[in-house]
N, C-alpha and C. Protein backbone atom coordinates (compact mmCIF):
# COMPACT_ATOMS: atom_id res chain seq x y z
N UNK A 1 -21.66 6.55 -26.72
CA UNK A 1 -22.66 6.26 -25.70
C UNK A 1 -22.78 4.76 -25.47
N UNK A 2 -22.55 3.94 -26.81
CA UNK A 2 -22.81 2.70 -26.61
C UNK A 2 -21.54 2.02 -25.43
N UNK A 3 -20.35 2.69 -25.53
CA UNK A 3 -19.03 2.34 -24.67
C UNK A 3 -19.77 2.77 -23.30
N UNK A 4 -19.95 3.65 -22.88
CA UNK A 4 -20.46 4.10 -21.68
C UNK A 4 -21.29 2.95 -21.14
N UNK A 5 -22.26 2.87 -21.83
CA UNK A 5 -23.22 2.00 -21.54
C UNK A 5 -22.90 1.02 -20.90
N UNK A 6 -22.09 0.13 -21.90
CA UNK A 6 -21.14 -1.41 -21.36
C UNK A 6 -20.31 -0.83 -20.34
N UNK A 7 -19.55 0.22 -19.95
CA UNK A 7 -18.77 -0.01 -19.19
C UNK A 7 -19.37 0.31 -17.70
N UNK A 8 -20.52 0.94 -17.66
CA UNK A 8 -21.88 1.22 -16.92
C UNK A 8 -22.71 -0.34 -16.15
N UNK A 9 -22.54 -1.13 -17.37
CA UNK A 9 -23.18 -2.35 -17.29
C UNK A 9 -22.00 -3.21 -16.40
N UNK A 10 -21.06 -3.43 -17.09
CA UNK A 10 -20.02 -4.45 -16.50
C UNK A 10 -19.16 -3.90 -15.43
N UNK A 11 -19.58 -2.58 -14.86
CA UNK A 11 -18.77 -2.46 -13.11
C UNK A 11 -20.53 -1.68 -12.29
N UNK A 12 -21.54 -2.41 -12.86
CA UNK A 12 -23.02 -2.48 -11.96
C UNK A 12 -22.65 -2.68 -10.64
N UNK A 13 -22.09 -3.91 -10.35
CA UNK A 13 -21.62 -4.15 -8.65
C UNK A 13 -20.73 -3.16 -7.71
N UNK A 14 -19.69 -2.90 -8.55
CA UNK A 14 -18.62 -2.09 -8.01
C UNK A 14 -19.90 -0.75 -7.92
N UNK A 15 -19.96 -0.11 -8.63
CA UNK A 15 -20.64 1.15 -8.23
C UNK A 15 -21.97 1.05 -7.15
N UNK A 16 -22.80 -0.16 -7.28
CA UNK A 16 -23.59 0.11 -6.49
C UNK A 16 -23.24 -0.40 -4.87
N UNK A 17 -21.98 -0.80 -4.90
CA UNK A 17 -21.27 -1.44 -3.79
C UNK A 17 -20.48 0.22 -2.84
N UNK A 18 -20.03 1.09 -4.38
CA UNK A 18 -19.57 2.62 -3.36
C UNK A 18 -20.71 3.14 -3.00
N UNK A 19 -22.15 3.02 -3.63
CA UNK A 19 -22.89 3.84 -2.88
C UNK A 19 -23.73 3.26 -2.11
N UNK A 20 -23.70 2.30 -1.32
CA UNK A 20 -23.99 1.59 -0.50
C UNK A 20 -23.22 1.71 0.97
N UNK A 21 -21.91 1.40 0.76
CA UNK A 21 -20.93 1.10 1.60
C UNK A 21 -20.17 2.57 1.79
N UNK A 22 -19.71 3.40 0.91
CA UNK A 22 -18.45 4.08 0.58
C UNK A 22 -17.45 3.65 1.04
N UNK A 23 -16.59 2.80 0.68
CA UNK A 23 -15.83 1.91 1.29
C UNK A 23 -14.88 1.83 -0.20
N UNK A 24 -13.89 2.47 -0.76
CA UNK A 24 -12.75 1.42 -1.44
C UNK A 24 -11.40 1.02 -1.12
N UNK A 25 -10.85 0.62 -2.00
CA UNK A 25 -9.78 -0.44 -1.85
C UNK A 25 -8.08 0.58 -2.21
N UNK A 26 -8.92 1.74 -2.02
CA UNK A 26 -7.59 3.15 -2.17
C UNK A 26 -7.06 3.10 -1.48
N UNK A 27 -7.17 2.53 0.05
CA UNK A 27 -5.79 2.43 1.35
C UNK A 27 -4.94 1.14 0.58
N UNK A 28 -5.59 0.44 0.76
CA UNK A 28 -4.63 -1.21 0.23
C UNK A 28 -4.22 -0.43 -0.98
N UNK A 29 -4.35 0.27 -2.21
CA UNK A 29 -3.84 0.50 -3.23
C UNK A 29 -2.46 1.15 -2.78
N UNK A 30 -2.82 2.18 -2.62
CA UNK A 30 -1.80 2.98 -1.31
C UNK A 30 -0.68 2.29 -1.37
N UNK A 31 -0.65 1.48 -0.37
CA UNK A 31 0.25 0.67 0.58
C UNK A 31 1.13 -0.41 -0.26
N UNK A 32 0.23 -0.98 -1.57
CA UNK A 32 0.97 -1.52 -2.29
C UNK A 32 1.88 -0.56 -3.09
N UNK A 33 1.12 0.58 -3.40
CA UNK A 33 1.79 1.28 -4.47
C UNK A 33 3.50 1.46 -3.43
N UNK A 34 3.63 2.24 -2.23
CA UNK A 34 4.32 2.41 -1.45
C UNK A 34 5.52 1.15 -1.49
N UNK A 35 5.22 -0.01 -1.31
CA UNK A 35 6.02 -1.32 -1.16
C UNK A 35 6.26 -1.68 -2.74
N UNK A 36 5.88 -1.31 -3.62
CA UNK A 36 6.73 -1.56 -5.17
C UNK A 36 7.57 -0.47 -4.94
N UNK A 37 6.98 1.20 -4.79
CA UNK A 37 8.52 2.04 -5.12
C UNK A 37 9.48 1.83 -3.88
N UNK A 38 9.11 1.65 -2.84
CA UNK A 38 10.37 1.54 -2.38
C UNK A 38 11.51 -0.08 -2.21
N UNK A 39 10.88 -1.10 -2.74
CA UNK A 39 11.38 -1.93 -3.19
C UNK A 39 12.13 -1.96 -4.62
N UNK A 40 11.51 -1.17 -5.85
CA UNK A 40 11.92 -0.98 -6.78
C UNK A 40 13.67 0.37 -6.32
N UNK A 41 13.41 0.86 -5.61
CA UNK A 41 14.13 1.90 -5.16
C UNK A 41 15.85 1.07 -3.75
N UNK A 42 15.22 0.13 -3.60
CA UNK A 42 16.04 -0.80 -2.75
C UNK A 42 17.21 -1.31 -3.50
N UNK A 43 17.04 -1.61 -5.03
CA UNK A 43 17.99 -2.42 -6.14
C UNK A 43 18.31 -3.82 -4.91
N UNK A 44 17.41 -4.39 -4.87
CA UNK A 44 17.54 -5.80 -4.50
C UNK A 44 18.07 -6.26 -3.19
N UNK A 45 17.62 -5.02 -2.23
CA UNK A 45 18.06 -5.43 -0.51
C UNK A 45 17.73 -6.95 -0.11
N UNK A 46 18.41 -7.63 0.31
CA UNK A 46 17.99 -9.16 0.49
C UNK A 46 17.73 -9.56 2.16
N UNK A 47 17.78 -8.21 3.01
CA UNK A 47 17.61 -8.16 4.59
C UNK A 47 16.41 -7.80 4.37
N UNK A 48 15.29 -9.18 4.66
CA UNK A 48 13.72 -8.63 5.33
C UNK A 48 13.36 -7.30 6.29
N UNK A 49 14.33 -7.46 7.05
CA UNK A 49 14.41 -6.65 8.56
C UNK A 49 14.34 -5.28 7.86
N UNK A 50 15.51 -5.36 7.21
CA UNK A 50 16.12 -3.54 6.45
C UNK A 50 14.85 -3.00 5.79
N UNK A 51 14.57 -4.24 5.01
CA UNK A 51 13.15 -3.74 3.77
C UNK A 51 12.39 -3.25 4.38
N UNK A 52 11.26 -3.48 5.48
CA UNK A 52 10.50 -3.55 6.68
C UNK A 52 10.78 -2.28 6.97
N UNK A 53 11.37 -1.83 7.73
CA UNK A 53 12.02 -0.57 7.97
C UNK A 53 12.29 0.66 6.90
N UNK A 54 12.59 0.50 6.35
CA UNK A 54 12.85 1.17 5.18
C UNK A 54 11.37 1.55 4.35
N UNK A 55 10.40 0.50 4.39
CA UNK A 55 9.07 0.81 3.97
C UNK A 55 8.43 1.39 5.17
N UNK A 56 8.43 1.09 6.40
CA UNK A 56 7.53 1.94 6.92
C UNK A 56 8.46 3.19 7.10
N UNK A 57 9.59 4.11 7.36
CA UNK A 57 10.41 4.96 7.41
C UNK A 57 9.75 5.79 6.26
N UNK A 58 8.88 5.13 4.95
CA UNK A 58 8.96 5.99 3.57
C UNK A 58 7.44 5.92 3.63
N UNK A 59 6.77 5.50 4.56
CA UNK A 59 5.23 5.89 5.16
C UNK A 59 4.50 6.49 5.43
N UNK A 60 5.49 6.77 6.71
CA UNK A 60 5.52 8.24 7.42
C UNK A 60 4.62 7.50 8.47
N UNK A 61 4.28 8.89 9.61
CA UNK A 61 3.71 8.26 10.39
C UNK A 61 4.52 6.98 11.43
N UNK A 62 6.10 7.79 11.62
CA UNK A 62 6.67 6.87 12.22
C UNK A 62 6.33 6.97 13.85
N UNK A 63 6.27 5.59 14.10
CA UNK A 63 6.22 5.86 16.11
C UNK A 63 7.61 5.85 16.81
N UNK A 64 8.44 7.51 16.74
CA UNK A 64 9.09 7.14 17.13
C UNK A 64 9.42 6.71 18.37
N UNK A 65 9.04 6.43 19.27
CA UNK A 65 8.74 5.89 20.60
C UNK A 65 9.92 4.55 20.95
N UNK A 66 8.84 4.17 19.58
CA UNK A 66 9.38 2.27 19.54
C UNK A 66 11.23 2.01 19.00
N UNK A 67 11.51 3.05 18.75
CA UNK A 67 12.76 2.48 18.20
C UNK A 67 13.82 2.46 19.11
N UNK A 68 13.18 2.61 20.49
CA UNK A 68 14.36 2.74 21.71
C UNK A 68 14.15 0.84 22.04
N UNK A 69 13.29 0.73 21.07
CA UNK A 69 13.03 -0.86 21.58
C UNK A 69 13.77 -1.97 20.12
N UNK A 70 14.16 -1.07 19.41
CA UNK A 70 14.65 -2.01 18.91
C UNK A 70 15.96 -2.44 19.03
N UNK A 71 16.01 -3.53 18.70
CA UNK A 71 17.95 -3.85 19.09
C UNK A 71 18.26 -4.88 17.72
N UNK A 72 19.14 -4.07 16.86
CA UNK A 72 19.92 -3.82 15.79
C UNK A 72 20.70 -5.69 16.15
N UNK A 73 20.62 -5.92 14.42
CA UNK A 73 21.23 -7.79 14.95
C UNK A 73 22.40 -7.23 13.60
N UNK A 74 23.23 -7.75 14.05
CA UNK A 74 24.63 -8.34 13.41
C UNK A 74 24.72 -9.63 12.64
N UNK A 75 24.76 -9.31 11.81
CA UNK A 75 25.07 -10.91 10.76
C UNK A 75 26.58 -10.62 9.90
């Protein structure tokens, strides 16, 4: 009980901040979690462009609309 207590005590803000707001930081968690595995999953792609793509492709929620707009660069 005494653990409870302290850990009750030292996240006071955070909790009275969800029931105030309901608002957390689970989308941004999300999104990072998303951009480590598929970077970890890349083995060291060194094309920004590719990475970019490749993370939102593993998102979901693609627009495919837009990709008649993209135009593919050659290096």
């Amino acid at each position: 009980m005494t653990l409870l207590g302290r850990t009750l005590t030292s996240w006071k803000e955070e909790i009275l901040a969800w029931h105030s707001c309901h608002v957390t930081n689970g989308p941004t968690e999300a999104m990072n979690n998303l951009v480590k595995v598929t970077k970890r999953v890349a083995f060291g792609m060194t094309n920004f462009y590719n990475f970019r793509i490749r993370t939102l492709l593993s998102g979901g929620k693609v627009n495919w609309d837009l990709l008649a707009t993209v135009t593919p660069t050659f290096r």
